[in-house]
N, C-alpha and C. Protein backbone atom coordinates (compact mmCIF):
# COMPACT_ATOMS: atom_id res chain seq x y z
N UNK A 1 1.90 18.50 8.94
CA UNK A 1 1.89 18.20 7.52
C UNK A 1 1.59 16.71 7.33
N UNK A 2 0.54 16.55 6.49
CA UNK A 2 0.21 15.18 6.11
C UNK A 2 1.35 14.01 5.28
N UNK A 3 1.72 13.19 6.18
CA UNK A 3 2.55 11.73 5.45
C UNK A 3 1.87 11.46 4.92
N UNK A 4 2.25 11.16 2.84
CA UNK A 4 1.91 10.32 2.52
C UNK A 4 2.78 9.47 2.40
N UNK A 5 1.79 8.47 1.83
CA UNK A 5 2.84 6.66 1.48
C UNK A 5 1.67 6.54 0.14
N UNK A 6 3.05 5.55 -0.41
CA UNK A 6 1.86 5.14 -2.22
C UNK A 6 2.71 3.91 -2.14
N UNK A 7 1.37 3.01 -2.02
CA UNK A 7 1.92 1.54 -2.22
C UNK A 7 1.89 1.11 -3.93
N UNK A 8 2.82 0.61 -4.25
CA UNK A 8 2.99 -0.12 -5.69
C UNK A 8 2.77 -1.65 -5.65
N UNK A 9 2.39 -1.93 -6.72
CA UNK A 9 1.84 -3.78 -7.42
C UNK A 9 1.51 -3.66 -8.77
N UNK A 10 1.75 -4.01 -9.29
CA UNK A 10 1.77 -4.41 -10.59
C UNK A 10 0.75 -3.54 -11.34
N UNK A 11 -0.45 -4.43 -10.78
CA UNK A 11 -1.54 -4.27 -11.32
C UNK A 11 -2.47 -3.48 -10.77
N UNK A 12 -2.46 -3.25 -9.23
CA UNK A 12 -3.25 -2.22 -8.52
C UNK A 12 -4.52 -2.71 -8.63
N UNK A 13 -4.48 -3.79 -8.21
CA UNK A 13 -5.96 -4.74 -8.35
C UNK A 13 -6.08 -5.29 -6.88
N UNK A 14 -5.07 -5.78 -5.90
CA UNK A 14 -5.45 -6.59 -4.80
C UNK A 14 -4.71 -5.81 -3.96
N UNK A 15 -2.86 -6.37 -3.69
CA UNK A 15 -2.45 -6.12 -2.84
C UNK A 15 -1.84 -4.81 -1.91
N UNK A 16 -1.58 -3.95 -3.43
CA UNK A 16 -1.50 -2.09 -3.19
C UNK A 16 -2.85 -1.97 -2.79
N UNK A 17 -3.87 -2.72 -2.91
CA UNK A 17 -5.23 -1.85 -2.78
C UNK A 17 -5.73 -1.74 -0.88
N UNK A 18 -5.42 -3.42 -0.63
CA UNK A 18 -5.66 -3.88 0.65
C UNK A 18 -4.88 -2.90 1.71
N UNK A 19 -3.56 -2.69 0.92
CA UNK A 19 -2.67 -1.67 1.87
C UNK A 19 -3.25 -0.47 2.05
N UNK A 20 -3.22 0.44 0.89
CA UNK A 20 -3.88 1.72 0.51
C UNK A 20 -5.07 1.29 1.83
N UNK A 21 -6.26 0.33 1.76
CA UNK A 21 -7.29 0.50 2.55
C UNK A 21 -7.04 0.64 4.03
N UNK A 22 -5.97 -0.43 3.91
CA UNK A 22 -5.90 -0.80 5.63
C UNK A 22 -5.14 0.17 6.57
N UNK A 23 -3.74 1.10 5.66
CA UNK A 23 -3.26 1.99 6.13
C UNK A 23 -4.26 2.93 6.80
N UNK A 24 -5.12 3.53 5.71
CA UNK A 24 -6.63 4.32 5.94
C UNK A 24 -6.70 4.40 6.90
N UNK A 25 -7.60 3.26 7.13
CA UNK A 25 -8.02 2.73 7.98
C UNK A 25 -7.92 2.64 9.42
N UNK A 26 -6.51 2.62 9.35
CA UNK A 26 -5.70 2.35 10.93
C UNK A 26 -5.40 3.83 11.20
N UNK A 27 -5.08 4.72 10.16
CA UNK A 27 -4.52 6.05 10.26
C UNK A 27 -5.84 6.74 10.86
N UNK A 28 -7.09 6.56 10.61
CA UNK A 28 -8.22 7.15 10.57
C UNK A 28 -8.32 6.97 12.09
N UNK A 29 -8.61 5.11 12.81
CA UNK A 29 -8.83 4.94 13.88
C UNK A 29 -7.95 5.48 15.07
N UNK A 30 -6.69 6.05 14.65
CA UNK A 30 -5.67 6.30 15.80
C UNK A 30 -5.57 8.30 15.75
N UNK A 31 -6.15 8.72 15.01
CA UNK A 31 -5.80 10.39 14.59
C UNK A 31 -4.50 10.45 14.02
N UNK A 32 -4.04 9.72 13.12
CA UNK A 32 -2.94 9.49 12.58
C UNK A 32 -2.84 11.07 10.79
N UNK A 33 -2.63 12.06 11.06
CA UNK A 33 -2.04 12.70 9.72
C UNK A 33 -0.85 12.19 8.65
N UNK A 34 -1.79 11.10 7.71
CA UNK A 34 -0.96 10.49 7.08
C UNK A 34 -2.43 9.90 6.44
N UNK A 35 -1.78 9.77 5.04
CA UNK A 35 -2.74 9.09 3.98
C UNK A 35 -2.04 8.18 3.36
N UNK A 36 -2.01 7.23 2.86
CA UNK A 36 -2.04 5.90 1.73
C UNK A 36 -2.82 6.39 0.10
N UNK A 37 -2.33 5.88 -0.84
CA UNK A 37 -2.52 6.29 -1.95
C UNK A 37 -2.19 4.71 -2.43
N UNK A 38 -2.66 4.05 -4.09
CA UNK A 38 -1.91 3.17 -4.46
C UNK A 38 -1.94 3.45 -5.53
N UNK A 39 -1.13 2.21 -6.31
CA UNK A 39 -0.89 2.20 -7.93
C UNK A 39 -0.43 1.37 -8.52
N UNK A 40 -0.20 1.19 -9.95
CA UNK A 40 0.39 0.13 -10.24
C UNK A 40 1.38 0.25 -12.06
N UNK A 41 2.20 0.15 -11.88
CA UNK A 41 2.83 -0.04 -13.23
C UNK A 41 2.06 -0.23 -14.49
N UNK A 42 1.21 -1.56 -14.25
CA UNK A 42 -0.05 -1.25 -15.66
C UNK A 42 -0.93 -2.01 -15.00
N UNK A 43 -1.71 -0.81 -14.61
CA UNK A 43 -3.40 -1.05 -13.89
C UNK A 43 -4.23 -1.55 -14.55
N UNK A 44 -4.94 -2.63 -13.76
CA UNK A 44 -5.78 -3.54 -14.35
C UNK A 44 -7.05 -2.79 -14.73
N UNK A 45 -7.08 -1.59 -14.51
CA UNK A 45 -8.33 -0.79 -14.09
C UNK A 45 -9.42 -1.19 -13.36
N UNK A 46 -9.36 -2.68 -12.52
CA UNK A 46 -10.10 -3.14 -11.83
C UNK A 46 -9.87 -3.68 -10.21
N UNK A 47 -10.90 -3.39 -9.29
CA UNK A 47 -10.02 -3.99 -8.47
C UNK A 47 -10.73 -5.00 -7.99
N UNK A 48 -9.95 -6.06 -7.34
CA UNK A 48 -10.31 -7.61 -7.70
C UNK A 48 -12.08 -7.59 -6.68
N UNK A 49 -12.57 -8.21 -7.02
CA UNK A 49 -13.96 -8.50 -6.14
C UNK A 49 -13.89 -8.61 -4.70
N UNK A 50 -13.06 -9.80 -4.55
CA UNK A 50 -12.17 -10.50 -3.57
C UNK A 50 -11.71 -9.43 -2.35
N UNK A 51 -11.02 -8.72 -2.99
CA UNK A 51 -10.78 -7.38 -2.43
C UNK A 51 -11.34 -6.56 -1.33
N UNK A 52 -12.43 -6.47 -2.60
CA UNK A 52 -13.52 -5.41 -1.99
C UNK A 52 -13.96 -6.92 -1.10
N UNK A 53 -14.23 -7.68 -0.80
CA UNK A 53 -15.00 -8.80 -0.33
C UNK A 53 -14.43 -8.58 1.25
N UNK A 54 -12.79 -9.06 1.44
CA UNK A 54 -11.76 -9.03 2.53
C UNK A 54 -12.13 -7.95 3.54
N UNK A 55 -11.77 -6.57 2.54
CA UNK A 55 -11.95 -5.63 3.38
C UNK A 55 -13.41 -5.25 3.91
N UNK A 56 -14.42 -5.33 3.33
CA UNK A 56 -15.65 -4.70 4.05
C UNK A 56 -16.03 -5.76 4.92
N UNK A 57 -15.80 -7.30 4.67
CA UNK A 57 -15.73 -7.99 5.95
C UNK A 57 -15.06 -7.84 6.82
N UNK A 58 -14.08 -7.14 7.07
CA UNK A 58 -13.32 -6.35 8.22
C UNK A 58 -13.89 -5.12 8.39
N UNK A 59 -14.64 -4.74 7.69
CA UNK A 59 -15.38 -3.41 8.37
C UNK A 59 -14.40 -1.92 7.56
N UNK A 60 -13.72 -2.15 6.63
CA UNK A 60 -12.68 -1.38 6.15
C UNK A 60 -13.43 -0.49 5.10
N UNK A 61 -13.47 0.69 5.21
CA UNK A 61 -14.12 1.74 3.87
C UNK A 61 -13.19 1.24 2.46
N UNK A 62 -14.47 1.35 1.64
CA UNK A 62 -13.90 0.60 0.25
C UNK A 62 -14.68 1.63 -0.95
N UNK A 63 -15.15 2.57 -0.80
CA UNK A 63 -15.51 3.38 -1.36
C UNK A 63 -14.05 4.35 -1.90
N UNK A 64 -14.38 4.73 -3.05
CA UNK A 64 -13.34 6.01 -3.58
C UNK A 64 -12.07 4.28 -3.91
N UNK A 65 -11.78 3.46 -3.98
CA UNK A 65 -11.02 2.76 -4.19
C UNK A 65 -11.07 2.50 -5.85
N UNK A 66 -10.04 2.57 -6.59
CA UNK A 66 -9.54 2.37 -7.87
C UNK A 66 -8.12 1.93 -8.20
N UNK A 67 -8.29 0.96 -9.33
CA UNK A 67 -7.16 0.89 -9.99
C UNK A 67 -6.55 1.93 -11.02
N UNK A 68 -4.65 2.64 -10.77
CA UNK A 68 -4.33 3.67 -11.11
C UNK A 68 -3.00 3.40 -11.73
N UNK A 69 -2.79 4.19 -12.63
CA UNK A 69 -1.67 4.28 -12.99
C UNK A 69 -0.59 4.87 -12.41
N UNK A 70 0.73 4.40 -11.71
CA UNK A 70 1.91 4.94 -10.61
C UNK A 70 2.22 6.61 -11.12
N UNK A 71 1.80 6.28 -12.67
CA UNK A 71 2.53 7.99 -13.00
C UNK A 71 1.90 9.33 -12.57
N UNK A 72 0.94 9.18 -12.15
CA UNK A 72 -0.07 10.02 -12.02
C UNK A 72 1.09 10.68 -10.37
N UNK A 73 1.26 9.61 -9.57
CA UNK A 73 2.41 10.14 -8.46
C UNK A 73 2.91 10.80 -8.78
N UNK A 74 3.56 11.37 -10.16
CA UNK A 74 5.22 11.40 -10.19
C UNK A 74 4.80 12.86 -11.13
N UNK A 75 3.08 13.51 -11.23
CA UNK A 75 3.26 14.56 -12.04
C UNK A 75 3.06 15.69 -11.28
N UNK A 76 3.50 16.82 -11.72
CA UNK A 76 3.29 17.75 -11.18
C UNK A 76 1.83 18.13 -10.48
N UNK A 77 1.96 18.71 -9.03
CA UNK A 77 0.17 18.43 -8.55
C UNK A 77 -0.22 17.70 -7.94
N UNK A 78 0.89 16.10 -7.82
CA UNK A 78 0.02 14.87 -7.04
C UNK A 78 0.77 15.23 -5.60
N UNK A 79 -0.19 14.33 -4.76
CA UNK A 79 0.57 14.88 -3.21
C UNK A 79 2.04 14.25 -2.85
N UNK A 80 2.72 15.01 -1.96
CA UNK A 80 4.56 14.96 -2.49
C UNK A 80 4.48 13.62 -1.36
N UNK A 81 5.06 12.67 -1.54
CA UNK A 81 5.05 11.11 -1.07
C UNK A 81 6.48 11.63 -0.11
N UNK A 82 6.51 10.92 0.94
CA UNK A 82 7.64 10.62 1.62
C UNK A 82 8.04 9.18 2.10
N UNK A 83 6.76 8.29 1.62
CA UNK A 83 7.43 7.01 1.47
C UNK A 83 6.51 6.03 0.63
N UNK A 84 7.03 5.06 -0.39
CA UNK A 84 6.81 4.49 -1.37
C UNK A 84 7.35 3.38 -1.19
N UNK A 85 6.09 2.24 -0.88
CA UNK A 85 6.39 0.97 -0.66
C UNK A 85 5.92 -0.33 -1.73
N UNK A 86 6.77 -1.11 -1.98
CA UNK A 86 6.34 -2.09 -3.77
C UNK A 86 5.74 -3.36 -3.06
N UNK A 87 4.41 -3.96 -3.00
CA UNK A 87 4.25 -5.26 -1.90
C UNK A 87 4.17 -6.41 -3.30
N UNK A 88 4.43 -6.03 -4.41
CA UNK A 88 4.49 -7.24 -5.43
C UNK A 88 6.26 -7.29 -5.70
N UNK A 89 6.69 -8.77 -6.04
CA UNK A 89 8.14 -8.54 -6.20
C UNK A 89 8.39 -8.00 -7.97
N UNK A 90 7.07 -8.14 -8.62
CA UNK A 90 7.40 -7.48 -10.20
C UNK A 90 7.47 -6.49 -10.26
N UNK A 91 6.71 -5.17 -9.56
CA UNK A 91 6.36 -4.27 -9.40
C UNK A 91 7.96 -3.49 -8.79
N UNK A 92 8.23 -4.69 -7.74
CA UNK A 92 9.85 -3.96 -7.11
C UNK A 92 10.97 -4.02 -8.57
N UNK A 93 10.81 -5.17 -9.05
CA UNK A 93 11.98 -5.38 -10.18
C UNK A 93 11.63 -4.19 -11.14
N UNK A 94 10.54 -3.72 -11.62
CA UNK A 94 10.22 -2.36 -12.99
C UNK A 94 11.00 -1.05 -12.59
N UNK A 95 11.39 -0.12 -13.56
CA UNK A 95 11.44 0.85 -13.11
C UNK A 95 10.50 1.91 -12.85
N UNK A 96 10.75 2.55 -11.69
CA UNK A 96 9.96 3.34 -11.27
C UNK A 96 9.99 4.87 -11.88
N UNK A 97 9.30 6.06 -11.44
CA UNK A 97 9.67 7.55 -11.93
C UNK A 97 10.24 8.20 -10.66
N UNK A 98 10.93 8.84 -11.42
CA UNK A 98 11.69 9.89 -10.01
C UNK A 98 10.64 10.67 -9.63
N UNK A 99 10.28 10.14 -8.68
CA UNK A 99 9.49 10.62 -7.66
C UNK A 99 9.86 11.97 -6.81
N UNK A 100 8.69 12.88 -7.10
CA UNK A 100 9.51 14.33 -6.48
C UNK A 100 9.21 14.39 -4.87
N UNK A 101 10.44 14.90 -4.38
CA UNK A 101 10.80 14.75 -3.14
C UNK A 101 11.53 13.72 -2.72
N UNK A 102 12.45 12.76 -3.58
CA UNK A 102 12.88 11.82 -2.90
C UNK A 102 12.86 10.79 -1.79
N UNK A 103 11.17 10.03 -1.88
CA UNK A 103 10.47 9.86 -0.98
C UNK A 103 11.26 8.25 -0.77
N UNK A 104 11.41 8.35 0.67
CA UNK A 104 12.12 6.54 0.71
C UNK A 104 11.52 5.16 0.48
N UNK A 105 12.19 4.30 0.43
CA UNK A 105 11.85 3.29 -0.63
C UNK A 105 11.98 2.01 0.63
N UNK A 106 10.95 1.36 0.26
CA UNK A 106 11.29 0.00 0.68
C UNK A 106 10.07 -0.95 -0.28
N UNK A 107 10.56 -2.61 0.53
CA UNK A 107 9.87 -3.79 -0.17
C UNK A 107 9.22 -4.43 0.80
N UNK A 108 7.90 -4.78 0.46
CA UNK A 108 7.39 -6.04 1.13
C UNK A 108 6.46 -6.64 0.40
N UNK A 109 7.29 -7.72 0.67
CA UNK A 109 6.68 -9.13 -0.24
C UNK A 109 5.54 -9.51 0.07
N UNK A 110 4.56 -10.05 -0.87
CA UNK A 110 3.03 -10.84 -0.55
C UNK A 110 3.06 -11.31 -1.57
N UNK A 111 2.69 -13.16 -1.54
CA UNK A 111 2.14 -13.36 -2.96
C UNK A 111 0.78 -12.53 -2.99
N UNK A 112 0.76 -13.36 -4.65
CA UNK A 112 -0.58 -12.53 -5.21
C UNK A 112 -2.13 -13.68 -4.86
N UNK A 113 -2.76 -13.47 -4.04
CA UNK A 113 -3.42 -14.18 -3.76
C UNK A 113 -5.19 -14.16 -4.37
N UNK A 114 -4.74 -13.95 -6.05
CA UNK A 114 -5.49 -13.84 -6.83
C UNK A 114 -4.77 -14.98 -7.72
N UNK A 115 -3.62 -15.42 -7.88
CA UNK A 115 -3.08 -16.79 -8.04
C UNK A 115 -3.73 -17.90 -8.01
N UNK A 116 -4.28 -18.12 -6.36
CA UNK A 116 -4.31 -19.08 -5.92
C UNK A 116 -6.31 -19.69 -6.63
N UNK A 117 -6.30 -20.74 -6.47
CA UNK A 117 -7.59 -21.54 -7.02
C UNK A 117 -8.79 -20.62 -7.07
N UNK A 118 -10.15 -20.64 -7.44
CA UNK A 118 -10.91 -19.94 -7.30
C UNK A 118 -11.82 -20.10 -6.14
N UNK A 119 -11.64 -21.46 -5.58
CA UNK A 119 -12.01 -22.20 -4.68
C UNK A 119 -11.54 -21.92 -3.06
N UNK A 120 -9.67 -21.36 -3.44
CA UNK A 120 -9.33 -20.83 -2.47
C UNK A 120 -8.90 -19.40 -2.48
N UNK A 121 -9.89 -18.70 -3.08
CA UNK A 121 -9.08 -17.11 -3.17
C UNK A 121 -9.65 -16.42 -1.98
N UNK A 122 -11.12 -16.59 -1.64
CA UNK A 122 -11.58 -15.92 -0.59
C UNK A 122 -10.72 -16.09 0.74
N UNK A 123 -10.01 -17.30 0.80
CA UNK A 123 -9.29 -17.08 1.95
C UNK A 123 -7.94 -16.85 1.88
N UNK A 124 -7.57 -16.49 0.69
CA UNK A 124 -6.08 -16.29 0.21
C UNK A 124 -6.03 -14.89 0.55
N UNK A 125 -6.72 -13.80 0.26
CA UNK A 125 -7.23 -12.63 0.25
C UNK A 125 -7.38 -12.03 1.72
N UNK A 126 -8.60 -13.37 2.58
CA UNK A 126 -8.66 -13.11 3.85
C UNK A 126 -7.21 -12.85 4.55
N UNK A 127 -6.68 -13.77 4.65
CA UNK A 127 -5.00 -13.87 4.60
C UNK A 127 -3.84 -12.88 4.82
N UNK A 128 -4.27 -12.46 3.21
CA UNK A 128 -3.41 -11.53 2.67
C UNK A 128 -3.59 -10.06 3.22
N UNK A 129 -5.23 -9.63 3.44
CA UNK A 129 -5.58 -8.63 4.00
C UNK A 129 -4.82 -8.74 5.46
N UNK A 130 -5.03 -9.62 6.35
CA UNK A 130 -4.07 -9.84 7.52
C UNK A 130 -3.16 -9.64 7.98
N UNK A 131 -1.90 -10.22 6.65
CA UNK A 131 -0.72 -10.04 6.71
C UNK A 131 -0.42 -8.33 6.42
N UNK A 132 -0.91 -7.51 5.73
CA UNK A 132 -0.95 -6.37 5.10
C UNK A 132 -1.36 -5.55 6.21
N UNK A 133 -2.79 -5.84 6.93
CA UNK A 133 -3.18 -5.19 8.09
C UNK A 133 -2.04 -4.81 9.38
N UNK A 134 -1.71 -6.15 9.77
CA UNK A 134 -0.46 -6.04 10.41
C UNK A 134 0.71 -5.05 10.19
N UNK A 135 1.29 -5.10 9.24
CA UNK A 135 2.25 -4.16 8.59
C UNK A 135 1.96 -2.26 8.97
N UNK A 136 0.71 -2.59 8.23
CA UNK A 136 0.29 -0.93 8.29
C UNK A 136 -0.31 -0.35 8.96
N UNK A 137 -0.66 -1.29 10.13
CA UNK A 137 -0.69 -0.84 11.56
C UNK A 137 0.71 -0.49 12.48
N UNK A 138 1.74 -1.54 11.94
CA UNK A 138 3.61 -0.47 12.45
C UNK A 138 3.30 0.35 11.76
N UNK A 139 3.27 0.54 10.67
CA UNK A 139 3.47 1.71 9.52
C UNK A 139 2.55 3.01 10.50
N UNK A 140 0.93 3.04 10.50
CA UNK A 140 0.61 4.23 11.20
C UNK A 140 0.40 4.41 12.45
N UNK A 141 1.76 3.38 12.86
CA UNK A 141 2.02 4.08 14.79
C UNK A 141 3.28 4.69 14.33
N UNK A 142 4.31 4.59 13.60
CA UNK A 142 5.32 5.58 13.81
C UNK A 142 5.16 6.72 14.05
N UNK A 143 5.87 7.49 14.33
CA UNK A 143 5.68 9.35 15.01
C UNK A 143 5.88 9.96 13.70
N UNK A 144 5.82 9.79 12.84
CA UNK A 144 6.67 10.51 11.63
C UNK A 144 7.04 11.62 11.69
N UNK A 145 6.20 12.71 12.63
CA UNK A 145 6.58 13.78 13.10
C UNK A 145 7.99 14.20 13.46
N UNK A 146 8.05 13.09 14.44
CA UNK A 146 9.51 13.49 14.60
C UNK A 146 10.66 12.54 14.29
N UNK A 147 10.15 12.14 13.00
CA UNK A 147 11.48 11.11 12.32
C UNK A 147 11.75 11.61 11.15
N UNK A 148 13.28 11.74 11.14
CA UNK A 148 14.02 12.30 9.92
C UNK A 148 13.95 11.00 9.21
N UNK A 149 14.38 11.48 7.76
CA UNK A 149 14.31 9.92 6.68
C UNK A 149 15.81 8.79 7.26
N UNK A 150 16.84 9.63 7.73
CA UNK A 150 17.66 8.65 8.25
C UNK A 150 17.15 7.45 9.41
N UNK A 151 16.12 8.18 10.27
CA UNK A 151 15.86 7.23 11.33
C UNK A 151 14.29 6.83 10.93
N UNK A 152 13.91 7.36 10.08
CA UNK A 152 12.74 6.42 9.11
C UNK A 152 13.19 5.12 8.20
N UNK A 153 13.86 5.40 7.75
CA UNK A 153 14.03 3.78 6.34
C UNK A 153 14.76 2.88 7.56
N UNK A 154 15.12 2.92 8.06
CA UNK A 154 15.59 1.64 9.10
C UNK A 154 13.94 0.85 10.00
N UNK A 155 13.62 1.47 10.31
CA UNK A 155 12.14 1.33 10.79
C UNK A 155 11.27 0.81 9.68
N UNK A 156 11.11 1.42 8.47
CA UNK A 156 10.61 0.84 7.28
C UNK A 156 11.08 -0.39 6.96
N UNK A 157 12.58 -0.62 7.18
CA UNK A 157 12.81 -2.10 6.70
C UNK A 157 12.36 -3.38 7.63
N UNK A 158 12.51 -2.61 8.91
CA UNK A 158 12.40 -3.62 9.90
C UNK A 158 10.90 -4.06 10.16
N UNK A 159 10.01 -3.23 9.57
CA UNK A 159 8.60 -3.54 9.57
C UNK A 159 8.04 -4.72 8.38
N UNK A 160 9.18 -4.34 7.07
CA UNK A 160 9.33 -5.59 6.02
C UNK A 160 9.76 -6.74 6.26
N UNK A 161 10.51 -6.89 7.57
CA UNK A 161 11.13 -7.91 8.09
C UNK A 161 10.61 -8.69 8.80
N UNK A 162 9.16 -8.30 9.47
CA UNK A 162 8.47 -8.77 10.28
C UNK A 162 7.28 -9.76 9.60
């Protein structure tokens, strides 16, 4: 059975997006059954240039990528999440929807590196894709197969920790 994960950010413009890609990505290169999804509290409906810039200079599929609204998760029909991760800290502070299946929760922080100058975003981004890459490469080596959610969210945090 396919893991999903749905990363949250605000806006669903940069840093849910980079994840969503890079999870892909890594899940794709290893035979990993598990998908990435993203979203955002109130979607910019765009996703940043920058973005798309980071990842296809890493060689990362950027096609089918959009900015979405989180609720669309939470309706009847969308695929049942078993873990839901917030990489903006606004996005962690909002409330979320009860998500069906009680899918576990964690945080990891990134600034928004659409912040930073215009001068320095291409490498804020480069960066950021990095830091994110890293992550969701622990993320699609876990076995999930054979991890219950008790001996999953400990592993989830400790990957936020890193």
């Amino acid at each position: 059975m396919t893991t999903n994960v749905l990363v949250l950010c605000t806006h669903n413009s940069a840093r849910s997006v980079l994840a969503e890609a890079m999870f892909n990505h890594w899940a794709g290169i290893m035979g990993v059954d598990a998908r990435a999804y993203s979203a955002g509290a109130s979607p910019s409906g765009r996703i940043h240039p920058q973005a798309i810039a980071a990842l296809s200079a890493a060689g990362v599929e950027v096609s089918g990528l959009c900015s979405k609204n989180m609720d669309r998760f939470a309706e009847a029909g969308a695929p049942p999440m078993r873990v839901v991760i917030t990489v903006c800290d606004s996005a962690a502070a909002q409330p979320c929807p009860l998500w069906p299946g009680a899918p576990l929760q964690a945080h990891w922080s990134y600034p928004d590196p659409s912040a930073a100058s215009e001068s320095e975003q291409r490498q804020r981004f480069e960066l950021t894709r990095q830091a994110i890459a890293y992550r969701m490469l622990q993320l699609a080596r876990l076995p999930f197969e054979t991890l219950d959610n008790a001996a999953l969210q400990p592993l989830l945090d400790d990957i936020g920790a890193s």
